[in-house]
Each structure stands twice: as structure tokens, then as C-alpha cells.
N, C-alpha and C. Protein backbone atom coordinates (compact mmCIF):
# COMPACT_ATOMS: atom_id res chain seq x y z
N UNK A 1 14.99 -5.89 -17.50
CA UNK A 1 14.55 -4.58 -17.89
C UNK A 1 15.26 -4.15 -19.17
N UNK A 2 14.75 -3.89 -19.96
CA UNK A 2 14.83 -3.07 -21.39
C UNK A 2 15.23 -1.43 -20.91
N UNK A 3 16.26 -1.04 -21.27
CA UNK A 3 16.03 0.54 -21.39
C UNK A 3 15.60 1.23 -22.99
N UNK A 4 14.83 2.48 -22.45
CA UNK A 4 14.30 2.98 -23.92
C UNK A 4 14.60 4.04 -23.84
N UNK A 5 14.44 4.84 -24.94
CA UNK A 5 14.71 6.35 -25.07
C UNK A 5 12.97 7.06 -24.95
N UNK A 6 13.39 8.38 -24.89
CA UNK A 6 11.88 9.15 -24.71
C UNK A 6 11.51 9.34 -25.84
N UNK A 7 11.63 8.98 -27.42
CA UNK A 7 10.37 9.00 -28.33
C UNK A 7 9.22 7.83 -27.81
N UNK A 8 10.49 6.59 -27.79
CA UNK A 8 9.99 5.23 -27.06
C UNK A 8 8.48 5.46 -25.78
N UNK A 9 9.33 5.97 -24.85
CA UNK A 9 8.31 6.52 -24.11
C UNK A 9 6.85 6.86 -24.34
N UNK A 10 7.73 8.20 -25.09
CA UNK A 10 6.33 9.18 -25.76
C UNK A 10 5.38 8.25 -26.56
N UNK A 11 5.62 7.27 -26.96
CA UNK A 11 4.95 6.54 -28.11
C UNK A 11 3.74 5.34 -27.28
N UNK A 12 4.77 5.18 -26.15
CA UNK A 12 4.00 4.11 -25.20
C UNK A 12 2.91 4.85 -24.47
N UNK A 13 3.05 6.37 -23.68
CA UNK A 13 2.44 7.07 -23.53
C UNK A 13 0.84 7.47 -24.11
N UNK A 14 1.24 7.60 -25.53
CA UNK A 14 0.22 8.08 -26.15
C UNK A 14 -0.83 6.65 -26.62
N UNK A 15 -0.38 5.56 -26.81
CA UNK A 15 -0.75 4.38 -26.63
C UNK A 15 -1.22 3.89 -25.24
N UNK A 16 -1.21 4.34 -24.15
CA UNK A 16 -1.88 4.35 -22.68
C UNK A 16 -0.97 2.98 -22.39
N UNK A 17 -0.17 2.48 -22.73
CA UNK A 17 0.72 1.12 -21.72
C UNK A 17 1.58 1.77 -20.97
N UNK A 18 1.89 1.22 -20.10
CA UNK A 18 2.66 1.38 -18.54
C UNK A 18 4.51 1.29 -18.99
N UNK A 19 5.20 1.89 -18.25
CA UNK A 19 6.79 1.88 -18.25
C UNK A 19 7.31 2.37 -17.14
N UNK A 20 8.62 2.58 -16.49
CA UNK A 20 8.80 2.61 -15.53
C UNK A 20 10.16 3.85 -15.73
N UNK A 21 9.94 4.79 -14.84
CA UNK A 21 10.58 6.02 -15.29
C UNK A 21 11.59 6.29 -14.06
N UNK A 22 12.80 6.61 -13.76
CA UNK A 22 13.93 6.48 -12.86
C UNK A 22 14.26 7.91 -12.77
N UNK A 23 14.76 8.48 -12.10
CA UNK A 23 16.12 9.28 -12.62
C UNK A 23 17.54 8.43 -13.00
N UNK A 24 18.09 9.03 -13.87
CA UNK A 24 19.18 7.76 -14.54
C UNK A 24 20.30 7.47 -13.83
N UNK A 25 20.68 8.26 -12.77
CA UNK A 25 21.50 7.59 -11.45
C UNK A 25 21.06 6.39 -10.35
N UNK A 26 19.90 6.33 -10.71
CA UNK A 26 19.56 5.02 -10.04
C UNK A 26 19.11 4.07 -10.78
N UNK A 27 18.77 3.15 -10.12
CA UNK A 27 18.20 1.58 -10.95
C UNK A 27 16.72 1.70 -11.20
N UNK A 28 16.30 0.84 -11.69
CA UNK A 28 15.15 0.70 -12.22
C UNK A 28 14.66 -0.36 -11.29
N UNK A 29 15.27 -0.85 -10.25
CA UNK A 29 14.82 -1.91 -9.55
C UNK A 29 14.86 -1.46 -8.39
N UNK A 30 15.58 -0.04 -8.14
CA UNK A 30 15.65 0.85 -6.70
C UNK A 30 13.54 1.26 -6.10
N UNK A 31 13.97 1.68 -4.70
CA UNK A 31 12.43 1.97 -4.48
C UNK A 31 12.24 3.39 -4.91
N UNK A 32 12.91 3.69 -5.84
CA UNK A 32 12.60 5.29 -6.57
C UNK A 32 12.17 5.48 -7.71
N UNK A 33 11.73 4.13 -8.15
CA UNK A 33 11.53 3.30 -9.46
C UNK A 33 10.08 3.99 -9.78
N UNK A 34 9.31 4.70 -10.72
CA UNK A 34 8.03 4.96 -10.65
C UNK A 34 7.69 4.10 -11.59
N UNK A 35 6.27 2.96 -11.55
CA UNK A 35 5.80 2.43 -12.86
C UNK A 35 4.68 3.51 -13.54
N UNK A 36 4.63 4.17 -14.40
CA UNK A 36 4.04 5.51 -15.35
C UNK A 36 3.16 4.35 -15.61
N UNK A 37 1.49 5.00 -15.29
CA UNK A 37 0.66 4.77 -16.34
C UNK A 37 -0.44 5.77 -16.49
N UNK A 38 -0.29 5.95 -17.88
CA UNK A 38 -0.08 7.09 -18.37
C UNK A 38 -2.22 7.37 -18.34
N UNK A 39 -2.83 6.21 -18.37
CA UNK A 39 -4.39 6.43 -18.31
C UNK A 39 -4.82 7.36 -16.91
N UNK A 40 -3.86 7.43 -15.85
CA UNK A 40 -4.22 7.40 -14.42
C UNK A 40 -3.65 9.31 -14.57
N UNK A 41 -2.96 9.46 -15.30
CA UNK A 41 -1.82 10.61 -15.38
C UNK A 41 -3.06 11.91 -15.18
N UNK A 42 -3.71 11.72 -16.66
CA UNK A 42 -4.68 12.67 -17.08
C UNK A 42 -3.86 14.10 -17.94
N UNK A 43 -2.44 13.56 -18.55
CA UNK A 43 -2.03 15.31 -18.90
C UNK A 43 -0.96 14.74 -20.11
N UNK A 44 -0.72 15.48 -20.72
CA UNK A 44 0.11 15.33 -21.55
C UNK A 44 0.95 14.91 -21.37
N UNK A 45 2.04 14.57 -22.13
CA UNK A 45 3.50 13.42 -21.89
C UNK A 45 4.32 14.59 -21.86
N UNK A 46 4.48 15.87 -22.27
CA UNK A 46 5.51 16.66 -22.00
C UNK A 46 5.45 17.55 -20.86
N UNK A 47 4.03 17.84 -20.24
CA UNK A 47 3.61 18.66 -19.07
C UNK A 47 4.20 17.61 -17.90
N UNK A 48 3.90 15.85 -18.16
CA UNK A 48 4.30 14.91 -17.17
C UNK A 48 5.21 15.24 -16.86
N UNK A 49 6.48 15.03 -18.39
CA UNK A 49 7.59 14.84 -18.15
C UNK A 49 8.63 15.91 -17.56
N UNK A 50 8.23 17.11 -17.77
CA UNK A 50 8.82 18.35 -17.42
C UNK A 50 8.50 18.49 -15.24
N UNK A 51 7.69 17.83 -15.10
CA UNK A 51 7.07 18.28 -13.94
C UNK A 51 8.10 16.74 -13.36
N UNK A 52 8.20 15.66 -14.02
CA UNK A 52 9.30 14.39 -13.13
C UNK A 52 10.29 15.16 -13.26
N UNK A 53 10.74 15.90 -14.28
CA UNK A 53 11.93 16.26 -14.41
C UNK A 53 12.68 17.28 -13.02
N UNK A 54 11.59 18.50 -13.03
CA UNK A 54 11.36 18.86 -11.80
C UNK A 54 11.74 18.57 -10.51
N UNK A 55 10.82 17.71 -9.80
CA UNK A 55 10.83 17.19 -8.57
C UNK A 55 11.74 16.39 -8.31
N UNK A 56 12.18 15.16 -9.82
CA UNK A 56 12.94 14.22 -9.41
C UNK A 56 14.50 14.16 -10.28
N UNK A 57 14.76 15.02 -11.52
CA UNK A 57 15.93 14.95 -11.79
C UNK A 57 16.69 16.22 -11.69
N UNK A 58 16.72 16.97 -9.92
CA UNK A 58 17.39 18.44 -10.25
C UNK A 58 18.45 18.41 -9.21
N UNK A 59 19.28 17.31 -9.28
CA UNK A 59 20.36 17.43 -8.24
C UNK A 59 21.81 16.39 -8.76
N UNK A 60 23.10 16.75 -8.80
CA UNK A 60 23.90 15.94 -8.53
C UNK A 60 23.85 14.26 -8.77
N UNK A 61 23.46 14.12 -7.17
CA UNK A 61 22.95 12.49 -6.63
C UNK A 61 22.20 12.13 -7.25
N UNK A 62 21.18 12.21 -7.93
CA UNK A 62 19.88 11.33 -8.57
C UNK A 62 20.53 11.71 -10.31
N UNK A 63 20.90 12.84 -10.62
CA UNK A 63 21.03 13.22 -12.06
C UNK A 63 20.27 14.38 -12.53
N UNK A 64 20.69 14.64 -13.82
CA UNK A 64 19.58 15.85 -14.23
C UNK A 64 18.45 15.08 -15.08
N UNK A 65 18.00 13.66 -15.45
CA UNK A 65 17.03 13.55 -16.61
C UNK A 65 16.75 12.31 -16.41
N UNK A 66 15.47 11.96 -16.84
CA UNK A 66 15.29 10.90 -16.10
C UNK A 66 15.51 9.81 -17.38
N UNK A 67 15.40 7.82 -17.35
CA UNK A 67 15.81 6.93 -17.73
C UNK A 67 14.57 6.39 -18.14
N UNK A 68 14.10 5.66 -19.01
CA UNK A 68 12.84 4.61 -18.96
C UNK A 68 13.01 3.40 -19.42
N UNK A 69 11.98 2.92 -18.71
CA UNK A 69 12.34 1.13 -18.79
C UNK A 69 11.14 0.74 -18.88
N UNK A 70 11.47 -0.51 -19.64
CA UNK A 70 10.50 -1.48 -19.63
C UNK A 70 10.75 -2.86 -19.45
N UNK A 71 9.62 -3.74 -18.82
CA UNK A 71 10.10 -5.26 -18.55
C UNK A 71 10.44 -5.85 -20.06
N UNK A 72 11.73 -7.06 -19.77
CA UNK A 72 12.26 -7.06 -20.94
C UNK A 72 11.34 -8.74 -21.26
């Protein structure tokens, strides 16, 4: 796994290829691992990202922000 930053993301996003989005306290190989593809999404990359941010980076244990990856 490659880690990337979120222009990275954003760029893959808007290009419709797939990446795999964490909160950054866990692995990318954990079962909390989401693979993003972004054709299936239907919404913008910052409405997405604010709404993972949300649900999955608002605690302690997981982190505040999430990580992205790609197969290396």
C-alpha cells in the first residue's frame, strides 16, 4: 500500500478510480478499511469527505482525519 495525501485523493476522485480511505489510527489492511469508488458515491469529494470525516474520524481511538491509500 502507497499512502497519499487528499489533493492525491481529490484528483483520483474526480478521475472516478478507486482508493482506499481509513481513519489514520488504523491500517489500511484492518476490516475498517473502506475501498472509495467514487462512480458509486454520486456527490462531491468534499460533501463525501466531510460526512467520512463525521461518522468515522470523531473519537480518540480511530483519530480525528482520515488516511488514503492506494495499492502500491
Amino acid at each position: 500500500m502507497e499512502k497519499i495525501y487528499k489533493p492525491k485523493a481529490r484528483k483520483l476522485w474526480d478521475t472516478g478510480k478507486s482508493f482506499i480511505a481509513v481513519s489514520h489510527k488504523f491500517s489500511p489492511h484492518s476490516v475498517f478499511a473502506f475501498t472509495i469508488d467514487p462512480t458509486l458515491a454520486g456527490v462531491p469529494f468534499d460533501e463525501w469527505y466531510n460526512a467520512f470525516c463525521y461518522y468515522n474520524c470523531n473519537m480518540y481511538e480511530t483519530g480525528y482525519y482520515p488516511a488514503f491509500y492506494i495499492p502500491a
